[in-house]
C-alpha atoms as a PDB file:
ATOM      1  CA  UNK A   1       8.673   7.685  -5.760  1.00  0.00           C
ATOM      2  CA  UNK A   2       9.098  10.570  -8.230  1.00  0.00           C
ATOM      3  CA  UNK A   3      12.713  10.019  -8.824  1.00  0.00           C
ATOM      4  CA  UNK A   4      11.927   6.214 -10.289  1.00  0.00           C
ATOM      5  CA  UNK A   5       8.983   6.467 -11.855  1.00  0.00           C
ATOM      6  CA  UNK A   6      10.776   9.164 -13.876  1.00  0.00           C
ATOM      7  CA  UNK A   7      13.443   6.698 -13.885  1.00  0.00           C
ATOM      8  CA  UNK A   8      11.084   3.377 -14.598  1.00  0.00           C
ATOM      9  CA  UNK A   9       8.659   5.570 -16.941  1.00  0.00           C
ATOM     10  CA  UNK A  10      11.713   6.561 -19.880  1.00  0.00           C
ATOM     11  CA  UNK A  11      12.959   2.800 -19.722  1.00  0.00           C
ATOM     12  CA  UNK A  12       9.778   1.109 -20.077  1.00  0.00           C
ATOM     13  CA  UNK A  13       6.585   2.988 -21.673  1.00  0.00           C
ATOM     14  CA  UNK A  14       3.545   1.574 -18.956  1.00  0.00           C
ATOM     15  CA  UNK A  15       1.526   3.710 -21.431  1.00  0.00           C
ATOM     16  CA  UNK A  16       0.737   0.617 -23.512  1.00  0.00           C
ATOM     17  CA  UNK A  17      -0.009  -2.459 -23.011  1.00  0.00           C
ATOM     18  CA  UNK A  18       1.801  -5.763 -23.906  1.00  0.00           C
ATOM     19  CA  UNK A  19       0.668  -7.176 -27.085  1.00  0.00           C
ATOM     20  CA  UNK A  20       3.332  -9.665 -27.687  1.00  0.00           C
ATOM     21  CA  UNK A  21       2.131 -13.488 -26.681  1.00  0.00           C
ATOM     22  CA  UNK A  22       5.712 -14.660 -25.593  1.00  0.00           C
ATOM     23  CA  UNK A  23       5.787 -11.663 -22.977  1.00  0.00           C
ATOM     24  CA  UNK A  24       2.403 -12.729 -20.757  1.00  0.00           C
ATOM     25  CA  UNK A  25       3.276 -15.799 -19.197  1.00  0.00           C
ATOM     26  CA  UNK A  26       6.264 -14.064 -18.114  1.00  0.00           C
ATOM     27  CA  UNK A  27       4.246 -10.862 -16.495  1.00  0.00           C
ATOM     28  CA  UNK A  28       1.884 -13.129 -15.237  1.00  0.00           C
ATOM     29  CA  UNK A  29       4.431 -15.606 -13.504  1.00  0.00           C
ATOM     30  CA  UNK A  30       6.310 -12.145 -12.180  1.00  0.00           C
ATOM     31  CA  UNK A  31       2.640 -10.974 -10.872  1.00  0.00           C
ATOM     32  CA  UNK A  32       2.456 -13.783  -8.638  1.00  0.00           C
ATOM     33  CA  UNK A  33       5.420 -13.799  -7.473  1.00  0.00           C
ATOM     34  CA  UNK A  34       5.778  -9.808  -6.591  1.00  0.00           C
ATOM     35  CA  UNK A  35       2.148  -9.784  -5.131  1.00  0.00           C
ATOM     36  CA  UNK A  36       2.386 -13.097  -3.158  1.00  0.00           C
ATOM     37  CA  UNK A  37       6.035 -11.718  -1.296  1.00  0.00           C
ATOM     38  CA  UNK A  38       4.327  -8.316  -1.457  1.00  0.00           C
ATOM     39  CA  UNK A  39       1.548  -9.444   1.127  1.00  0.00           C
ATOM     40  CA  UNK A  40       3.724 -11.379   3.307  1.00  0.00           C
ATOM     41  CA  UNK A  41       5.897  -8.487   3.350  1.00  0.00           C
ATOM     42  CA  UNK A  42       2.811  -5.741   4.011  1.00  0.00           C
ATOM     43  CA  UNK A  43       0.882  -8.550   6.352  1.00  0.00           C
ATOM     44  CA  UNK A  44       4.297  -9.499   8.449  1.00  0.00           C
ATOM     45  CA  UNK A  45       5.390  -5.327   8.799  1.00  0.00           C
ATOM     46  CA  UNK A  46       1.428  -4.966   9.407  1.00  0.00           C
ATOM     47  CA  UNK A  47       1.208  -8.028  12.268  1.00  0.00           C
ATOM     48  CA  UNK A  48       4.508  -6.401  13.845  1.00  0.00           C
ATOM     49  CA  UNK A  49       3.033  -2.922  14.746  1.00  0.00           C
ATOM     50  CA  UNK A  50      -0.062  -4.503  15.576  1.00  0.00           C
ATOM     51  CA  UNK A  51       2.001  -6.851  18.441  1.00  0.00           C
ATOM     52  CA  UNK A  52       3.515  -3.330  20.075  1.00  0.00           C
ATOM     53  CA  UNK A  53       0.017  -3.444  21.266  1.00  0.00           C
ATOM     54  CA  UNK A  54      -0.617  -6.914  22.694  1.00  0.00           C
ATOM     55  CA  UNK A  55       1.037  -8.090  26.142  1.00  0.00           C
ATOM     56  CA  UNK A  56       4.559  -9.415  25.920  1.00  0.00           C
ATOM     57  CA  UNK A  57       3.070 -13.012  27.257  1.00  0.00           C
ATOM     58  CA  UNK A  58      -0.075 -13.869  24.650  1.00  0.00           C
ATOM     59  CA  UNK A  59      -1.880 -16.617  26.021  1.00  0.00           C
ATOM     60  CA  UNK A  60      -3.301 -19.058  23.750  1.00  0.00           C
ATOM     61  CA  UNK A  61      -6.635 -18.453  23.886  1.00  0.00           C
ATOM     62  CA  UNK A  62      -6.119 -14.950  23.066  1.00  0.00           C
ATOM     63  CA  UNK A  63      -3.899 -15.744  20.250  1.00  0.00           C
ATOM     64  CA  UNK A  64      -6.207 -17.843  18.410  1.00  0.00           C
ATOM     65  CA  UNK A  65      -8.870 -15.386  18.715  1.00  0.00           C
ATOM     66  CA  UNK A  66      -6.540 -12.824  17.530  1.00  0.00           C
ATOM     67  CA  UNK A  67      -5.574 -14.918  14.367  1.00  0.00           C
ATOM     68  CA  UNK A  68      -9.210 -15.382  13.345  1.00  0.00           C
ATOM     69  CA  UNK A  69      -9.857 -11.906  13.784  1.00  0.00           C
ATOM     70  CA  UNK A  70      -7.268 -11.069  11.001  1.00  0.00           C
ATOM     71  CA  UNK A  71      -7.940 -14.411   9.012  1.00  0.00           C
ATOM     72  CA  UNK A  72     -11.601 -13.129   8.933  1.00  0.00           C
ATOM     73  CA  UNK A  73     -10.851  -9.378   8.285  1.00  0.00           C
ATOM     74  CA  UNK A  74      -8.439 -10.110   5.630  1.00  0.00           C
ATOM     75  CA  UNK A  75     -11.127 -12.371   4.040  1.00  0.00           C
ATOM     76  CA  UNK A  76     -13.825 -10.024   4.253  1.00  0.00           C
ATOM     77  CA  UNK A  77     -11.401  -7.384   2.434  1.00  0.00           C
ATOM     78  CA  UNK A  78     -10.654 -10.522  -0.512  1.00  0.00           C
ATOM     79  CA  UNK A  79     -14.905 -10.874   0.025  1.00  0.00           C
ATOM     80  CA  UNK A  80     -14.836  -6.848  -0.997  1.00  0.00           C
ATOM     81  CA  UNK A  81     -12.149  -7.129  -3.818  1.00  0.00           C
ATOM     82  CA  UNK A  82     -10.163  -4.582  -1.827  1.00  0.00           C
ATOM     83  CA  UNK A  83     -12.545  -2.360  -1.267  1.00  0.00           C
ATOM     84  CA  UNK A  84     -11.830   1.454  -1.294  1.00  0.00           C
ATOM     85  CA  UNK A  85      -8.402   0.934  -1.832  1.00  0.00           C
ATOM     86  CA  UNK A  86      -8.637  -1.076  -4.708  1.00  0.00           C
ATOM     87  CA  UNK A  87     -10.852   1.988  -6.121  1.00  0.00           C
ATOM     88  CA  UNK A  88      -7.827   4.057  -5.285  1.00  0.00           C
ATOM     89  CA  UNK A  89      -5.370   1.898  -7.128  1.00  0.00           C
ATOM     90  CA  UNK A  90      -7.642   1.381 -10.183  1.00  0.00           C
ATOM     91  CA  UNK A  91      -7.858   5.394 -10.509  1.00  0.00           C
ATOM     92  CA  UNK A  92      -3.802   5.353 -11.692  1.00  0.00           C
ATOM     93  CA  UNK A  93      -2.622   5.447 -14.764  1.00  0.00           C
ATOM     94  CA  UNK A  94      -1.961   1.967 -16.751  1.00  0.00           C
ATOM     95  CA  UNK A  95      -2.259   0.123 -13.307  1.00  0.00           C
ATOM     96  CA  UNK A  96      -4.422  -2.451 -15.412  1.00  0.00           C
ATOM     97  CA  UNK A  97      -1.912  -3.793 -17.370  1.00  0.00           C
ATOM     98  CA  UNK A  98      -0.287  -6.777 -15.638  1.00  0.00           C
ATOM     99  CA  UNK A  99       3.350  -5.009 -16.425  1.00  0.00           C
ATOM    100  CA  UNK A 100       2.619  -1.847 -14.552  1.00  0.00           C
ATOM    101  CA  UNK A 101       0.848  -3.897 -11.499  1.00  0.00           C
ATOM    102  CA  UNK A 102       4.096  -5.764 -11.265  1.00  0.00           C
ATOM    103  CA  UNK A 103       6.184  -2.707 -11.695  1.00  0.00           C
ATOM    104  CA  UNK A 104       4.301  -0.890  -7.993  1.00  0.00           C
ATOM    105  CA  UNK A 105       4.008  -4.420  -6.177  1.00  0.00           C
ATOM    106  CA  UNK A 106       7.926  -4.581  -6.792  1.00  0.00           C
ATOM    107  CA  UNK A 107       8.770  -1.348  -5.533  1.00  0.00           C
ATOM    108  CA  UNK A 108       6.203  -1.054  -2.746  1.00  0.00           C
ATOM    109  CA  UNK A 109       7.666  -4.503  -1.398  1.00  0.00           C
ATOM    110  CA  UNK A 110      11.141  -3.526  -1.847  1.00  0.00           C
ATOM    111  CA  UNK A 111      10.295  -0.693   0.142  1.00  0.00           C
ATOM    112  CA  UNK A 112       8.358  -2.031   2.845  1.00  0.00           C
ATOM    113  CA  UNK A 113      10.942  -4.947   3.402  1.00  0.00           C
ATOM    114  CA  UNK A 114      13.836  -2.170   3.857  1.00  0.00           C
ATOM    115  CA  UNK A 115      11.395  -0.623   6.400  1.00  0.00           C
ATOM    116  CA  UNK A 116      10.632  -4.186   8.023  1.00  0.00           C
ATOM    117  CA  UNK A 117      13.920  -5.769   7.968  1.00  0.00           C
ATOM    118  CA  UNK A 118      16.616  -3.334   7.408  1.00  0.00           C
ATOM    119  CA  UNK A 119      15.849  -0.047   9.509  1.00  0.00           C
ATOM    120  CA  UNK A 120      13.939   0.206  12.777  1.00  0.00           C
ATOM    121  CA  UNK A 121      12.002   3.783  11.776  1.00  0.00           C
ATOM    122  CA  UNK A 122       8.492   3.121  12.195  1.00  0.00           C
ATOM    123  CA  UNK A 123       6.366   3.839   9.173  1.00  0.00           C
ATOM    124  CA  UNK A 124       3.236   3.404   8.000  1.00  0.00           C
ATOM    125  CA  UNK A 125       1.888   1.348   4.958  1.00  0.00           C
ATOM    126  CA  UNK A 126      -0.899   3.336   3.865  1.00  0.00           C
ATOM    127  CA  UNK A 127       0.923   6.510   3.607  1.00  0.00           C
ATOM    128  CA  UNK A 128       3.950   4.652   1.471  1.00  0.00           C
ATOM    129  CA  UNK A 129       1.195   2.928  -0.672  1.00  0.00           C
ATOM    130  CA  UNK A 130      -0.410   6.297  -1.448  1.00  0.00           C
ATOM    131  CA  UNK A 131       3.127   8.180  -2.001  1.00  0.00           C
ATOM    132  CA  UNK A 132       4.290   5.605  -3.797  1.00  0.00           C
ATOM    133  CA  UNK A 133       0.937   5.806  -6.366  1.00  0.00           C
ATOM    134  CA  UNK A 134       1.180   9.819  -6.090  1.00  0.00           C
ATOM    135  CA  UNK A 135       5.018   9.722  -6.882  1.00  0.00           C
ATOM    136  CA  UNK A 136       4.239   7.681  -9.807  1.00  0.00           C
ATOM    137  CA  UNK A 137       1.176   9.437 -11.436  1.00  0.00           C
ATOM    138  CA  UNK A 138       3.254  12.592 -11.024  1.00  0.00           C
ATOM    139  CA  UNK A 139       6.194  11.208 -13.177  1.00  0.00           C
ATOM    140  CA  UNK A 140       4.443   9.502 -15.395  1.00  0.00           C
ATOM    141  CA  UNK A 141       2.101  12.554 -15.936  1.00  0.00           C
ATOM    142  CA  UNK A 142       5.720  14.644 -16.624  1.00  0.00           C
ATOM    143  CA  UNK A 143       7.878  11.804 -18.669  1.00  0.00           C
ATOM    144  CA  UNK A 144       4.507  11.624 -21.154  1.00  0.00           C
ATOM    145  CA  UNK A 145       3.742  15.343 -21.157  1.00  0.00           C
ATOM    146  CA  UNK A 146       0.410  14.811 -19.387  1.00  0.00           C
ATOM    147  CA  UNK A 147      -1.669  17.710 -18.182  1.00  0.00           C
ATOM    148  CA  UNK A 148      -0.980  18.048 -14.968  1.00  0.00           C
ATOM    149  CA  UNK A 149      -4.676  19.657 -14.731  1.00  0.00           C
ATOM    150  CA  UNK A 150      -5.872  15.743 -14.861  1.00  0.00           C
ATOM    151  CA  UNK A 151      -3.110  14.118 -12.528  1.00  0.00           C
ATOM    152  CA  UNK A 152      -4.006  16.994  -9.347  1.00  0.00           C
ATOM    153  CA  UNK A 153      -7.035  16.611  -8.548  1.00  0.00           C
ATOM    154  CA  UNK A 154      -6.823  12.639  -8.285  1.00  0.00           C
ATOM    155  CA  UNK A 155      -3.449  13.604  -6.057  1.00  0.00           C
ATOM    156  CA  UNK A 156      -5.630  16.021  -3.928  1.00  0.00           C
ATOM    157  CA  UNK A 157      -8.329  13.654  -3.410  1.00  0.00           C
ATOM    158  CA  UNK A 158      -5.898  10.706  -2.244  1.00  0.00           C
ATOM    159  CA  UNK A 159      -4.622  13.645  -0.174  1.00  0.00           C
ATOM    160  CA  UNK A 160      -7.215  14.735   1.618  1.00  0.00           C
ATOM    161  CA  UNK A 161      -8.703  10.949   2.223  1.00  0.00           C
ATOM    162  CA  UNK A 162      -5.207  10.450   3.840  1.00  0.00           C
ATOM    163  CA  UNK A 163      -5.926  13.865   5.964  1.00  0.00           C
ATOM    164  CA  UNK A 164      -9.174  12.453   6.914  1.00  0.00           C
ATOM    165  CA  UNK A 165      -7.547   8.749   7.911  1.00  0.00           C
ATOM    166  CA  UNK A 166      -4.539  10.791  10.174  1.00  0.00           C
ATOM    167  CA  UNK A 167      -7.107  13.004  11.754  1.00  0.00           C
ATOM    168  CA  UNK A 168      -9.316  10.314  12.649  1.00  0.00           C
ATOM    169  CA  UNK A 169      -6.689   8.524  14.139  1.00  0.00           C
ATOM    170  CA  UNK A 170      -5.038  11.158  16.148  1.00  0.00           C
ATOM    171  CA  UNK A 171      -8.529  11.704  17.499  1.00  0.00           C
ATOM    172  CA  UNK A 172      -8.999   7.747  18.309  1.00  0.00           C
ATOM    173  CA  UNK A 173      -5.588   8.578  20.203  1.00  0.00           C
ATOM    174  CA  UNK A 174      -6.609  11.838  21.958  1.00  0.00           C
ATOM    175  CA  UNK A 175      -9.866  10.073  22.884  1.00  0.00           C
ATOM    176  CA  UNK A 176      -8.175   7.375  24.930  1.00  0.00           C
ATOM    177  CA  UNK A 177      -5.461   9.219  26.587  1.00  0.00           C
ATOM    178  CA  UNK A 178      -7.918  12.041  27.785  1.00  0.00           C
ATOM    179  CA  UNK A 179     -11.299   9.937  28.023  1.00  0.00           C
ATOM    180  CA  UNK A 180     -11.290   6.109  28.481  1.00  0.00           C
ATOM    181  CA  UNK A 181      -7.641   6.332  29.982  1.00  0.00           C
ATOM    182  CA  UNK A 182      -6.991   9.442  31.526  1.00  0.00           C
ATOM    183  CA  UNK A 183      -3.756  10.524  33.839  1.00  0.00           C
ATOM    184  CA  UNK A 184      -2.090   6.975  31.803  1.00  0.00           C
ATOM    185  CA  UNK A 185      -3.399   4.461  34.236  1.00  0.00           C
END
C-alpha cells in the first residue's frame, strides 16, 4: 500500500481538491462505479468465508433466514452511516474529496478481487482495508513532507483497534474449541 500511494501520491496531488466543473461529473460517475463493484466484490469475498461455515446442503428455510440476517445487518450498518469504520476512514487524509474516495475504493477492490478470484490464500477484509488506509497515510505523509508526529498516532490507534478485533476473535475461537465444543465433537 506504501509502494502506490507513493506511486499514486507524485502523479496526482489528493492534497487538493478538484475545482474544475468539467472534472465532477466524471469523479462522481467513477465513484459509483468503483464503490458499487467495490461492495459486490467485499460482500461476495465476505458471503464466501461466511459459507465455510454453513452445511454443504442449506435448506431453504435456513437460507432465507440467513439472507435476511445479512439484508438486515447490512441495512442497519447503511441505518449507522458505517458506523465506526466510517469514523476510521473519515480520519485519513483528503478521503473527502470524491477523487481520493475513488482512488482507495479502486485499489481496495482490485485487491480484494485478486484475493477472491485469482488466488485461493485466505485473507481478511478488515485487515487489507486498514493496511491499505495505513499504507496510504504513510506515503502521503512522506511524498508531502508531513510530520510523521501527526500520521503515528492515528496509525497506532487503527493498530491497536485491529489488536483488540484479532484478540477478541482468537478468544471467540479458544472459547468454543475448549468450552462449548470441547475434545471437537
Amino acid at each position: 500500500a506504501y509502494a502506490l500511494w507513493h506511486i499514486i501520491s507524485r502523479m496526482i496531488d489528493e492534497s487538493k481538491s478538484l475545482k474544475d466543473d468539467w472534472t465532477r461529473p466524471y469523479w462522481r460517475t467513477a465513484q459509483w462505479v468503483t464503490t458499487g463493484l467495490l461492495w459486490w466484490t467485499w460482500l461476495s469475498h465476505d458471503m464466501a468465508n461466511i459459507a465455510v461455515f454453513l452445511p454443504r446442503q442449506v435448506p431453504w428455510d435456513l437460507m432465507i433466514l440467513i439472507s435476511l440476517l445479512f439484508v438486515g445487518l447490512l441495512g442497519f450498518m447503511f441505518k449507522e452511516r458505517g458506523g465506526k469504520i466510517q469514523n476510521i476512514v473519515l480520519e485519513k487524509s483528503t478521503v473527502r474529496y470524491i477523487r481520493s474516495a475513488t482512488l482507495i475504493d479502486l485499489v481496495y477492490l482490485v485487491i480484494l478481487f485478486f484475493f477472491k478470484e485469482l488466488n485461493s490464500i485466505p485473507m481478511s477484509t478488515t485487515w487489507v482495508f486498514v493496511g491499505l488506509l495505513t499504507g496510504r497515510e504513510l506515503a502521503i505523509a512522506s511524498v508531502y513532507n508531513t510530520k510523521m508526529k501527526q500520521v503515528f498516532p492515528m496509525v497506532t490507534k487503527d493498530f491497536m483497534k485491529m489488536m483488540i478485533g484479532l484478540g477478541a476473535s482468537v478468544g471467540i475461537v479458544l472459547f468454543i474449541h475448549y468450552i462449548v465444543i470441547p475434545n471437537g465433537l
